[in-house]
Protein backbone atom coordinates (compact mmCIF):
# COMPACT_ATOMS: atom_id res chain seq x y z
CA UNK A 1 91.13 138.26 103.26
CA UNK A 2 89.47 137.80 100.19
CA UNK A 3 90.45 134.83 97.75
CA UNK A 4 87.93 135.67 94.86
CA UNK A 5 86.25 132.04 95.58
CA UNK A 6 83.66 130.11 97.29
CA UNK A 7 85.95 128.11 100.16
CA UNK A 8 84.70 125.14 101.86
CA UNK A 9 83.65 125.25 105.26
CA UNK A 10 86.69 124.59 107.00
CA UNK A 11 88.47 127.78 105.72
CA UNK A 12 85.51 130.58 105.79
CA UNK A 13 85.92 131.83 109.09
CA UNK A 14 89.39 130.77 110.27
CA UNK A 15 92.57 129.11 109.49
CA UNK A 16 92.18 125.38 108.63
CA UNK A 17 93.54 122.93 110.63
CA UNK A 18 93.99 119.50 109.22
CA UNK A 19 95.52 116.04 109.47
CA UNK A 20 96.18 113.39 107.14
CA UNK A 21 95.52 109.74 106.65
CA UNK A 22 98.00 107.72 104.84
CA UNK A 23 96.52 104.53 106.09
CA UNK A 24 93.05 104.60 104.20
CA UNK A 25 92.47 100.38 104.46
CA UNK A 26 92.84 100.78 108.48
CA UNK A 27 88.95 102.94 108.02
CA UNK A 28 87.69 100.66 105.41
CA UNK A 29 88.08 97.41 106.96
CA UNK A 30 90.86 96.37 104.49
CA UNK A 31 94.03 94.61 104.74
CA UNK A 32 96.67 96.90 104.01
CA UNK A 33 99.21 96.84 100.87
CA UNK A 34 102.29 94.91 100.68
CA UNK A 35 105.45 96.78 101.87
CA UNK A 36 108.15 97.87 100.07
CA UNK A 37 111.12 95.81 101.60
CA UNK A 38 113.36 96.69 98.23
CA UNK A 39 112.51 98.71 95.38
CA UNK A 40 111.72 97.80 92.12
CA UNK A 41 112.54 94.52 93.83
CA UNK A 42 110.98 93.16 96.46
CA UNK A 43 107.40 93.42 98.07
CA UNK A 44 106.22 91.69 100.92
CA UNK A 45 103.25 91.86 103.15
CA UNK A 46 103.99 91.81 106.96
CA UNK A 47 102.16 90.71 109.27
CA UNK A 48 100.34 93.44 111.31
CA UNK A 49 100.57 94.12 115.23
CA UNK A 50 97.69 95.26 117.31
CA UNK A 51 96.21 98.81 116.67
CA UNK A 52 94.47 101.29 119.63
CA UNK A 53 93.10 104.20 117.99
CA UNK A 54 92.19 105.65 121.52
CA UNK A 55 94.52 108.73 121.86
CA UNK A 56 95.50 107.44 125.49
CA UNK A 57 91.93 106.51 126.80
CA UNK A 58 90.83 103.18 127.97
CA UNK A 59 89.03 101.41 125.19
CA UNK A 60 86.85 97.95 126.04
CA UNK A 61 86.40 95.45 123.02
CA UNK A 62 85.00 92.75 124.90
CA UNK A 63 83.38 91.38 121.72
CA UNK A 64 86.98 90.95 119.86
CA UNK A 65 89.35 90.43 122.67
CA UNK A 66 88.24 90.17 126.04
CA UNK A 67 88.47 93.54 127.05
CA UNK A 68 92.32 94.59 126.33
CA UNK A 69 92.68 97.81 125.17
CA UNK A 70 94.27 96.92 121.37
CA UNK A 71 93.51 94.57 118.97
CA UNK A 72 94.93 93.05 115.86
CA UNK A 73 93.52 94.23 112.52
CA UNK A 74 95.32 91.34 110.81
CA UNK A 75 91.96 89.61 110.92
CA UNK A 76 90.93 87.46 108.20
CA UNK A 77 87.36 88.00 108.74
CA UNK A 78 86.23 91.46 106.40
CA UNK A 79 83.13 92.03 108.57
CA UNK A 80 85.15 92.17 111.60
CA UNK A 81 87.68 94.09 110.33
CA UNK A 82 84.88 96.76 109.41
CA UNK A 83 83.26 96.45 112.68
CA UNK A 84 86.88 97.71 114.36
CA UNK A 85 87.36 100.25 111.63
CA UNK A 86 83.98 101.96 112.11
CA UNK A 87 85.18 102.13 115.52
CA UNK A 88 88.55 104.05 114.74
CA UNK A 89 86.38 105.92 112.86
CA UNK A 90 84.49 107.43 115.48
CA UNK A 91 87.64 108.08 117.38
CA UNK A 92 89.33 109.75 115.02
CA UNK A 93 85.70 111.97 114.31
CA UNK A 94 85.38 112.83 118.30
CA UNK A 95 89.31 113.52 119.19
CA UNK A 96 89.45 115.85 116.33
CA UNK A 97 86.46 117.86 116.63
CA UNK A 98 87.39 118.22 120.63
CA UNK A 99 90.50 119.22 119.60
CA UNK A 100 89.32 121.81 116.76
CA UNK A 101 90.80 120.21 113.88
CA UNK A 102 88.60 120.85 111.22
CA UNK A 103 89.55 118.84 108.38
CA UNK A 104 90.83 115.34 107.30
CA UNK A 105 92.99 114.76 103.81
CA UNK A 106 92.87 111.10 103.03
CA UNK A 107 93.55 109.03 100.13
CA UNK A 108 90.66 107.90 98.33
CA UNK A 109 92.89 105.07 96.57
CA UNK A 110 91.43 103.74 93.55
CA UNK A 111 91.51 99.36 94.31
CA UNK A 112 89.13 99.91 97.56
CA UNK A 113 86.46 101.24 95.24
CA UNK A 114 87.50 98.90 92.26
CA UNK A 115 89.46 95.71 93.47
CA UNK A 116 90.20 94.62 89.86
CA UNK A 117 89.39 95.44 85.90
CA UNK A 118 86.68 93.34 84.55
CA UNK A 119 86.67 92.35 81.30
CA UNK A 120 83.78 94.36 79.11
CA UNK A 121 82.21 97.28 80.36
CA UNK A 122 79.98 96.11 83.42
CA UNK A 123 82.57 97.15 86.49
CA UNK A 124 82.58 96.41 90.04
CA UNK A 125 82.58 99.44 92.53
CA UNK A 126 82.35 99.27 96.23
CA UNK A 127 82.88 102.03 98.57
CA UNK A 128 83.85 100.78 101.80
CA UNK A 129 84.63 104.20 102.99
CA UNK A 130 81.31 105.14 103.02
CA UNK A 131 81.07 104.72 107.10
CA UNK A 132 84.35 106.84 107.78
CA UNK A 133 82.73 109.53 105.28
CA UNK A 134 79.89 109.30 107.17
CA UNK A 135 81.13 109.76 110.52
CA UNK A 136 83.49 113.03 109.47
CA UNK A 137 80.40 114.69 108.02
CA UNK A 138 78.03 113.88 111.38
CA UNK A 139 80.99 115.43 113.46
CA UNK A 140 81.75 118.12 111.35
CA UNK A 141 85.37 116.96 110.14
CA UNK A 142 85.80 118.16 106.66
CA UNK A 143 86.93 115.61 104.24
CA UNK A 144 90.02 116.69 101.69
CA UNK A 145 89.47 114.18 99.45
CA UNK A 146 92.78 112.53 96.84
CA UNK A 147 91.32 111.45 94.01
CA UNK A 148 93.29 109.35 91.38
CA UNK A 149 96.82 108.99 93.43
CA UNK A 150 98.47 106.60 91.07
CA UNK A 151 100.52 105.29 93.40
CA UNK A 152 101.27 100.89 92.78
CA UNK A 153 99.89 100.01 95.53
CA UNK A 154 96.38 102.31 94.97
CA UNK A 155 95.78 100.65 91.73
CA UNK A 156 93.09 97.98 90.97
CA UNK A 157 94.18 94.68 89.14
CA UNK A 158 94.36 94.38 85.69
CA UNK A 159 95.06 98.13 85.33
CA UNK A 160 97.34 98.30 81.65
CA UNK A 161 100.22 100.71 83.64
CA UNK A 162 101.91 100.88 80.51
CA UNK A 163 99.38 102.33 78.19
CA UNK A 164 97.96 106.18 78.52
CA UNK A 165 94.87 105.95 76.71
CA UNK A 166 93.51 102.98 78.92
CA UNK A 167 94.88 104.03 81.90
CA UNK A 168 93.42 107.41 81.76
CA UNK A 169 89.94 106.18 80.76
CA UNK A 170 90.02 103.59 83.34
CA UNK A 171 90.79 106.10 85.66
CA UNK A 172 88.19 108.63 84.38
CA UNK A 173 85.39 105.74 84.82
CA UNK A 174 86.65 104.96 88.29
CA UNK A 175 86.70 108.46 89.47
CA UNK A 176 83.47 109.15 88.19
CA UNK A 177 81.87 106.64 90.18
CA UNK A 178 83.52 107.94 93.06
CA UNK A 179 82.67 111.40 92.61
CA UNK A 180 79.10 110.69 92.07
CA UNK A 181 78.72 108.39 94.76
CA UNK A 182 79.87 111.03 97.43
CA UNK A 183 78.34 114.16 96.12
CA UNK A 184 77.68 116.83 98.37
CA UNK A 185 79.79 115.02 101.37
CA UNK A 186 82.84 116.13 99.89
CA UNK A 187 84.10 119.52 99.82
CA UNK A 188 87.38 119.37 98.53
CA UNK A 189 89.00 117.19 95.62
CA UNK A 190 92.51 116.67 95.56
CA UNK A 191 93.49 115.63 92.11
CA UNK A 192 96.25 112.94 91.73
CA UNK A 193 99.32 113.74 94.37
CA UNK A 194 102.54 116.27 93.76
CA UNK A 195 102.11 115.84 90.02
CA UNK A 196 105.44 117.77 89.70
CA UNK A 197 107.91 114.97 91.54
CA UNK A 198 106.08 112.01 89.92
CA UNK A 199 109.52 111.07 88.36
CA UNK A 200 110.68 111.12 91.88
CA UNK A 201 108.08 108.91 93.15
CA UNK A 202 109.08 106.34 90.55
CA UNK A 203 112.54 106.57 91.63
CA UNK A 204 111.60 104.94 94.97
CA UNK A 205 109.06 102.54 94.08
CA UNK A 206 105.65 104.17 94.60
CA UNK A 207 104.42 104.65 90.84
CA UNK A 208 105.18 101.88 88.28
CA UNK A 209 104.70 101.42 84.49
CA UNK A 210 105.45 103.84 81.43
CA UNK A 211 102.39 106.03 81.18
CA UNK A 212 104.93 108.28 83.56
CA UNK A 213 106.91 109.03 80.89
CA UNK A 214 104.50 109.98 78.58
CA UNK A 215 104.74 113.86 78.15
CA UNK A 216 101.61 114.79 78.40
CA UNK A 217 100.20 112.66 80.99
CA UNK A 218 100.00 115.10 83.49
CA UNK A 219 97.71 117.17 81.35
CA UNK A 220 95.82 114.43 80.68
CA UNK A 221 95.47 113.01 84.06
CA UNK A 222 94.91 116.62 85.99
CA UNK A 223 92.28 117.80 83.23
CA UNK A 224 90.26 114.35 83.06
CA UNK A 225 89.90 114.22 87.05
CA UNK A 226 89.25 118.16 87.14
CA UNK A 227 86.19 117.43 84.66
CA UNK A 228 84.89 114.69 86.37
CA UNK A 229 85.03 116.49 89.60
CA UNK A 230 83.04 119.42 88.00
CA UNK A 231 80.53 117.81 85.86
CA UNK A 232 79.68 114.93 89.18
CA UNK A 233 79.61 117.69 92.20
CA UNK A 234 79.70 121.35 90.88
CA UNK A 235 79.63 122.44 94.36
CA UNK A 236 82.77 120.62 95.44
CA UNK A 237 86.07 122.73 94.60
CA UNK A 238 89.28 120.80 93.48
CA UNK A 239 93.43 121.37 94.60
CA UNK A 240 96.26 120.58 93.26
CA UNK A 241 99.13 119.57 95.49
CA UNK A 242 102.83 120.56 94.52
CA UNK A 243 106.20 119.10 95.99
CA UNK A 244 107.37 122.59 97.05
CA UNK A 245 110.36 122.44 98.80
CA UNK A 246 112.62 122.27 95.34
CA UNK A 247 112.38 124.81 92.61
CA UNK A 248 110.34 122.46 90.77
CA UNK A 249 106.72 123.66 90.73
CA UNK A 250 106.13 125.49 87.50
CA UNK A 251 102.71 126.65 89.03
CA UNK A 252 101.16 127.64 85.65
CA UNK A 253 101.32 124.40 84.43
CA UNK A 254 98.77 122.77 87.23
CA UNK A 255 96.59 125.92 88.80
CA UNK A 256 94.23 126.11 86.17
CA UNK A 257 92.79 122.36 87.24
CA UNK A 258 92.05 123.46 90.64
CA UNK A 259 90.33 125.83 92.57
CA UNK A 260 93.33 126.11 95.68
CA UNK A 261 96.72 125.11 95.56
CA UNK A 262 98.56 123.07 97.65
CA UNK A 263 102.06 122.64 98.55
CA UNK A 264 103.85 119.64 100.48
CA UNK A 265 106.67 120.84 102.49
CA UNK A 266 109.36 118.97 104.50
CA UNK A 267 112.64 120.98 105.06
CA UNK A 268 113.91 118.49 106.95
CA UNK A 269 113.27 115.19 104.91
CA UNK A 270 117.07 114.50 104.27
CA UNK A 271 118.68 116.24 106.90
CA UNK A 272 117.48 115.83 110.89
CA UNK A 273 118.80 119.26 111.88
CA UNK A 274 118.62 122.31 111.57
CA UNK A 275 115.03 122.38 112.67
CA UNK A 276 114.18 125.65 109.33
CA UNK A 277 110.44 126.64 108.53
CA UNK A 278 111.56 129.12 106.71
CA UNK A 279 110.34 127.72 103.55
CA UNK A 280 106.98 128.73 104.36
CA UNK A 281 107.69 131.99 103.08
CA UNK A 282 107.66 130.99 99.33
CA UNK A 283 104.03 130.51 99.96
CA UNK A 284 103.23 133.97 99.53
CA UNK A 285 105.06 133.78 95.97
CA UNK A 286 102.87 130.88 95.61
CA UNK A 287 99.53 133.20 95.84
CA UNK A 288 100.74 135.91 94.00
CA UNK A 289 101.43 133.91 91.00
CA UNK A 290 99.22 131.07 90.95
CA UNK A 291 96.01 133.65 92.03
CA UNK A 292 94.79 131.25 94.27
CA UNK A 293 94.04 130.53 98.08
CA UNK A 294 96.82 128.63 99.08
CA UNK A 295 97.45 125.82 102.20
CA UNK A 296 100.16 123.69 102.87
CA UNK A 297 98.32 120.37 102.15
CA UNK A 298 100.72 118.59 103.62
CA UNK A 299 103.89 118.86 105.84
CA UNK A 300 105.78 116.88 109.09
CA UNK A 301 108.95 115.68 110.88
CA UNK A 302 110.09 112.04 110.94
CA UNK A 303 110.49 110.69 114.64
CA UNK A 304 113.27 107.94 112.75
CA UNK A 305 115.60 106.51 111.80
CA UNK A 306 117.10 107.56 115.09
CA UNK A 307 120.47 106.70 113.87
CA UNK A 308 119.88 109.57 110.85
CA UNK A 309 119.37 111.64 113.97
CA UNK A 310 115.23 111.94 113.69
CA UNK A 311 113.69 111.93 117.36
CA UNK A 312 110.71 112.69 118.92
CA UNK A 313 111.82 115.72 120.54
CA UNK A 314 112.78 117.40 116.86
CA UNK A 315 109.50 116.48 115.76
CA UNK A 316 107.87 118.23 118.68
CA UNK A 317 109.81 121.34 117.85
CA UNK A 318 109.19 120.82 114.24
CA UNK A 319 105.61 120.83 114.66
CA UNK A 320 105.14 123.47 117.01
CA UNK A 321 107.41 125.96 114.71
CA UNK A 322 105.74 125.24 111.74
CA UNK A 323 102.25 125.90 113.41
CA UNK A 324 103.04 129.14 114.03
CA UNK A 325 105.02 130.12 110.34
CA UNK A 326 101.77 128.77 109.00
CA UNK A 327 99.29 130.49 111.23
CA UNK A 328 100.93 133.95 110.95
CA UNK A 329 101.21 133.63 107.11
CA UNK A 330 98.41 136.10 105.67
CA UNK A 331 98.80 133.93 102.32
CA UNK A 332 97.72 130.44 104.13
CA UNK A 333 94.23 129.71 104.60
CA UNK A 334 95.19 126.54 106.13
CA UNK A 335 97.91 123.33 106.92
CA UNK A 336 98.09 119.52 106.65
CA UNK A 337 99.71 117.61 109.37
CA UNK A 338 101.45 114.67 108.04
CA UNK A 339 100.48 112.58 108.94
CA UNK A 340 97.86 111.32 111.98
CA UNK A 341 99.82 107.53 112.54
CA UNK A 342 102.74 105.25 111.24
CA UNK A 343 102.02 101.98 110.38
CA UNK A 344 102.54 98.44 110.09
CA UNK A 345 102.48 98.78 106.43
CA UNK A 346 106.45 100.07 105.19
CA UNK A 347 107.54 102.61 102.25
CA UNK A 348 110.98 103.96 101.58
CA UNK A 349 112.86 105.98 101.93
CA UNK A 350 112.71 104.83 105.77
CA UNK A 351 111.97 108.07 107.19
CA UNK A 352 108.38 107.69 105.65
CA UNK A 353 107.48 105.71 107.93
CA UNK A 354 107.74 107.19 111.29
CA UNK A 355 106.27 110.51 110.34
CA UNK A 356 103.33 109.86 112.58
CA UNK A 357 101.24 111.89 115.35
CA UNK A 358 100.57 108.50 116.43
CA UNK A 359 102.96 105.64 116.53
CA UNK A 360 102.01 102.38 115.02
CA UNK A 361 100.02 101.34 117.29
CA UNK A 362 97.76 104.47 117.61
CA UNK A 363 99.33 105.70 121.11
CA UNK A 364 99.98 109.63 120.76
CA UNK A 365 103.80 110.54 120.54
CA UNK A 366 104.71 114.12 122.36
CA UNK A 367 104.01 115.82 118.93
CA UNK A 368 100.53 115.15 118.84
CA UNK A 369 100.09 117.33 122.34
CA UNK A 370 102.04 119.82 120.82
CA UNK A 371 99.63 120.15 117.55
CA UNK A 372 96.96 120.40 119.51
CA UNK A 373 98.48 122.96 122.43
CA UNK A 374 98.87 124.67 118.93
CA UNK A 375 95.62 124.48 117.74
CA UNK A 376 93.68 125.54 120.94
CA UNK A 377 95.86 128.56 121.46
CA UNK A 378 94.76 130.26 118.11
């Protein structure tokens, strides 16, 4: 099928299989965020259990803890913490590319490039995701990049949340930096995250200030990242991701900042049962209209609360159902997973957090078999 654009890698010969990472810190040797305990409220940060990103295989880590086969990333030493991460890293990197998953989407969150404002104009960058971006591209795991995600707990300190001018050209200097610094390692920029439910992501705690409610911040926002995206890496294309399970997408106000389109889907967020991928369908709307390749950037099935009736089982048949609507949908050129592992780090609602492959400690659950049982059989 012809798209009438130059796709990255992952999608010019087959379908593109992907995961995503919700956990960035865990790959850049970072502690992670503080939770959200009660919105608007309270945040706290927990303390963090150990972490085995070995899908199931025996792992030895003599040098950190005498040869068990976890260990705690709640480490107050940074170098260590970087040591273990370029280690997940390389996990991650070989268990995907043996299992023919061809691309990771992970949030390039803005404070683990720039920790805090400075005052002036001389800023701070560091980009301690260099090794994981590293690793992807010497394994050949495409990187689906989110670039701007103003989510609380991505921002740098300092940030003014309440004023659009200087949060946007914050943002655009930021990005920038980001952009330039992986050039050509990078072949797909997603810009910001479901800019048509940020209202909704207010609602529960994950954006804060009032540049929300300015009207015309997503235009600002989505145009400012989609020109720094061009100008830095002209090669790279850009998506934008839409909440699509509602009505709410008006397409043509986001397609013409991106290259593909995305859509987030998750039938099942507020109900456990019945198991219905029949959603998928509106994708082919989705490509008539918009006049782009379209994927589903990013879709899954809770394993919890069990007492909302979320198990393990319904994720398994979740997953495997939704491989196949996807795969035999002539208007997808690829799917998401969401997402690869839960975490010790907690979000609500409280079905966000057990939408893992993985559970918190990295040990697959029975969907993550299924996914890849998927995979290999297409």
């Amino acid at each position: 099928m012809s798209f009438g654009t130059t796709l990255p890698r992952i999608f010019e010969d087959a379908f593109g299989w992907g995961v995503c990472i919700d956990n960035p810190w865990t790959f850049a040797g970072r502690l992670p965020p503080k939770s959200i305990v009660i919105p608007h409220v309270l945040s706290l940060r927990l303390p963090q259990g150990p972490i085995s990103m070995n899908f199931g295989r025996q792992m030895k880590f003599k040098k950190f803890n005498r040869g068990l086969s976890t260990v705690s990333f709640f480490d107050p030493v940074e170098s260590k913490r970087r040591e273990i991460s370029r280690m997940f890293s390389r996990n991650v990197a070989r268990e995907f590319q043996k299992n023919k998953i061809r691309f990771v989407r992970i949030w390039f969150q803005w404070n683990l490039f720039q920790k805090k404002i400075a005052r002036g104009k001389i800023q701070d960058y560091q980009f301690p995701l260099d090794d994981f971006v590293e690793t992807m591209n010497f394994y050949g795991i495409d990187i689906v990049a989110v670039l701007g995600n103003g989510y609380y707990r991505f921002l740098p300190e300092g940030l003014n949340i309440n004023d659009p001018d200087v949060y946007t050209a914050r943002l655009v200097e930021a990005s920038r930096e980001i952009v330039r610094h992986y050039k050509g390692k990078i072949g797909l920029w997603q810009l910001e995250n479901e800019p048509n439910w940020w209202m909704e992501h207010f609602a529960v705690d994950w954006r804060r200030g009032g540049v929300w409610f300015d009207p015309s911040i997503a235009e600002r926002i989505l145009g400012a990242l989609y020109q720094v995206a061009k100008d830095e890496d002209p090669n790279a294309l850009t998506m934008i991701n839409l909440e699509a399970d509602s009505a709410k997408s008006y397409l043509k106000n986001y397609t013409k900042y991106c290259d593909i389109l995305g859509l987030d889907y998750y039938p099942n967020y507020l109900q456990a049962t019945p198991i219905d991928v029949s959603h998928l369908s509106k994708a082919s709307v989705a490509r008539r209209e918009s006049g782009k390749p379209v994927m589903i950037a990013e879709t899954g099935y809770p394993t919890g609360p069990r007492i909302f009736g979320y198990t393990a089982a319904n994720q398994s048949e979740y997953v495997r159902k939704v491989c196949e609507a996807a795969y035999s949908n002539d208007s997808l050129i690829g799917l998401g997973m969401w997402r690869l592992s839960d975490s010790y780090w907690l979000s609500f609602p409280f079905q966000e957090n057990n939408f893992g492959l993985l559970n918190q400690r990295g040990i697959p659950k029975p969907a993550w078999q299924d996914f890849t049982e998927m995979i290999r059989k297409t």
